[in-house]
Protein backbone atom coordinates (compact mmCIF):
# COMPACT_ATOMS: atom_id res chain seq x y z
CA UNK A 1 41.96 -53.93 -1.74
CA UNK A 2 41.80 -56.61 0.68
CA UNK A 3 39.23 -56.79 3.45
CA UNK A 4 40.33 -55.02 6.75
CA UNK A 5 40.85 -51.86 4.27
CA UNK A 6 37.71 -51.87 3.14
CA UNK A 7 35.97 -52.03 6.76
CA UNK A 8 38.03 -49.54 7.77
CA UNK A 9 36.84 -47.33 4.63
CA UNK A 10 33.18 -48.02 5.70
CA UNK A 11 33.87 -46.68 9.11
CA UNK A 12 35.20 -43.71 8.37
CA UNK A 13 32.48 -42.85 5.84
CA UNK A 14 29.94 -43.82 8.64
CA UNK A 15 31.29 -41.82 11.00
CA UNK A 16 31.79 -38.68 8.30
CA UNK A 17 28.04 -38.67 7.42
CA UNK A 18 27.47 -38.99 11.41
CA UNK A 19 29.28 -35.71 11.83
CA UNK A 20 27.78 -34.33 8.69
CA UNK A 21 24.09 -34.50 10.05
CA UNK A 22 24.89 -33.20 13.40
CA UNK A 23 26.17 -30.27 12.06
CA UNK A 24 23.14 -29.59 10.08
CA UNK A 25 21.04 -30.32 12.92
CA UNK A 26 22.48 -28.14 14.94
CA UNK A 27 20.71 -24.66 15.76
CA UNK A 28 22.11 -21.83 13.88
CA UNK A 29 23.16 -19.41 16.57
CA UNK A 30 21.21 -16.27 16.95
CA UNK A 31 21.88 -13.18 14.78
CA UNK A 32 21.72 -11.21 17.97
CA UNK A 33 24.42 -13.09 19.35
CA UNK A 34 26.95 -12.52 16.20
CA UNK A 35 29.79 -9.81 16.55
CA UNK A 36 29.60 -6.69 18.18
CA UNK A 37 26.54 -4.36 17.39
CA UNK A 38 27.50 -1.33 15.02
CA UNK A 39 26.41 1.64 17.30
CA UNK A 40 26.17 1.89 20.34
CA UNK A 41 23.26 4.71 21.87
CA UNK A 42 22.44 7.03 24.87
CA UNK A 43 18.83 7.94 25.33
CA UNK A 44 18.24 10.68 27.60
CA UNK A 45 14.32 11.69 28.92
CA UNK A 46 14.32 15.67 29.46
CA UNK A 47 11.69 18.85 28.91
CA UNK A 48 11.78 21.10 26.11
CA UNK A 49 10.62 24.93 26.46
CA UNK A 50 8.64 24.99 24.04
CA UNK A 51 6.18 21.95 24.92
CA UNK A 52 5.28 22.57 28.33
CA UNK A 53 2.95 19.14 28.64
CA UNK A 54 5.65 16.78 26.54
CA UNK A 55 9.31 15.61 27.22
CA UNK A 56 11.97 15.07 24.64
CA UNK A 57 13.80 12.12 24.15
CA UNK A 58 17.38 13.06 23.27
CA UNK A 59 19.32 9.71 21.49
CA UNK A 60 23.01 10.32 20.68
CA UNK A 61 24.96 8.08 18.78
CA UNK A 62 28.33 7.18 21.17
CA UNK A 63 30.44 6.22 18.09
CA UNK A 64 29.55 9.10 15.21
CA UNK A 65 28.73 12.26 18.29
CA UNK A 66 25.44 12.36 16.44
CA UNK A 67 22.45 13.74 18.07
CA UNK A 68 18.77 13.92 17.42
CA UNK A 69 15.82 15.16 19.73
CA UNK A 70 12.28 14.08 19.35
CA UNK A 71 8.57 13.50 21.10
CA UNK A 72 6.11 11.30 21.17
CA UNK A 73 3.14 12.14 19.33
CA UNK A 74 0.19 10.12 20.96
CA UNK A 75 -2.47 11.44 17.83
CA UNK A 76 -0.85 9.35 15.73
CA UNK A 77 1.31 6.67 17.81
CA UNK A 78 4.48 8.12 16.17
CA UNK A 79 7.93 9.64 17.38
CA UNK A 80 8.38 13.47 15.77
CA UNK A 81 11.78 13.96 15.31
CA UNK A 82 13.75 17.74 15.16
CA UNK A 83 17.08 18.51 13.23
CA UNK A 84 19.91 16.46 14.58
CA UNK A 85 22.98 17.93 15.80
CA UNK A 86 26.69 16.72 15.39
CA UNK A 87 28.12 17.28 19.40
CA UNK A 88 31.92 17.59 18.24
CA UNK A 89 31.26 20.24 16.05
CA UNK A 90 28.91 21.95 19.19
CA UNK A 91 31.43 21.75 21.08
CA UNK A 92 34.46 23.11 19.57
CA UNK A 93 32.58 26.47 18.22
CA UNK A 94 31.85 27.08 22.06
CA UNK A 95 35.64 26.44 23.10
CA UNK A 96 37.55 29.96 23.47
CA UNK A 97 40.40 30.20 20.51
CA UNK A 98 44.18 29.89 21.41
């Protein structure tokens, strides 16, 4: 091995363990920023007949048609949550038979 091959050896593992510690260097990117999210929601504010001096939060899940209903309960700083619903299955027992 004469010389000018070993220079150029020395070079290239400089500049290998250069890029090596940039890349671990580097900031991880954020977990929030990776791929799409999983579900996707729609929260809807509305008042229930039965609790004249609270309003329900309805939250459906976009991707399953899952729904679930639920207050705030201020005694205790906690949501209260009522049976969930599946909206498909709502919907076609109301549609009229062919």
């Amino acid at each position: 091995m004469n010389r000018r091959s070993l220079a150029a050896l020395v070079v290239l593992n400089v500049a290998l363990l250069a890029a090596l510690i940039v890349t671990m260097l580097s900031p991880a990117p954020a977990q929030a920023q990776l791929g799409r999210a999983t579900h996707r929601y729609l929260m809807i504010a509305g008042h229930s007949a039965e609790r004249t001096n609270q309003s329900v939060v309805y939250i459906i899940d976009l991707d399953t048609s899952q729904m679930v209903a639920g207050v705030f309960n201020s005694a205790n700083n906690t949501f209260d949550f009522f049976a969930g619903r599946t909206i498909v299955n709502d919907i076609r027992a109301g549609l009229p038979s062919r």
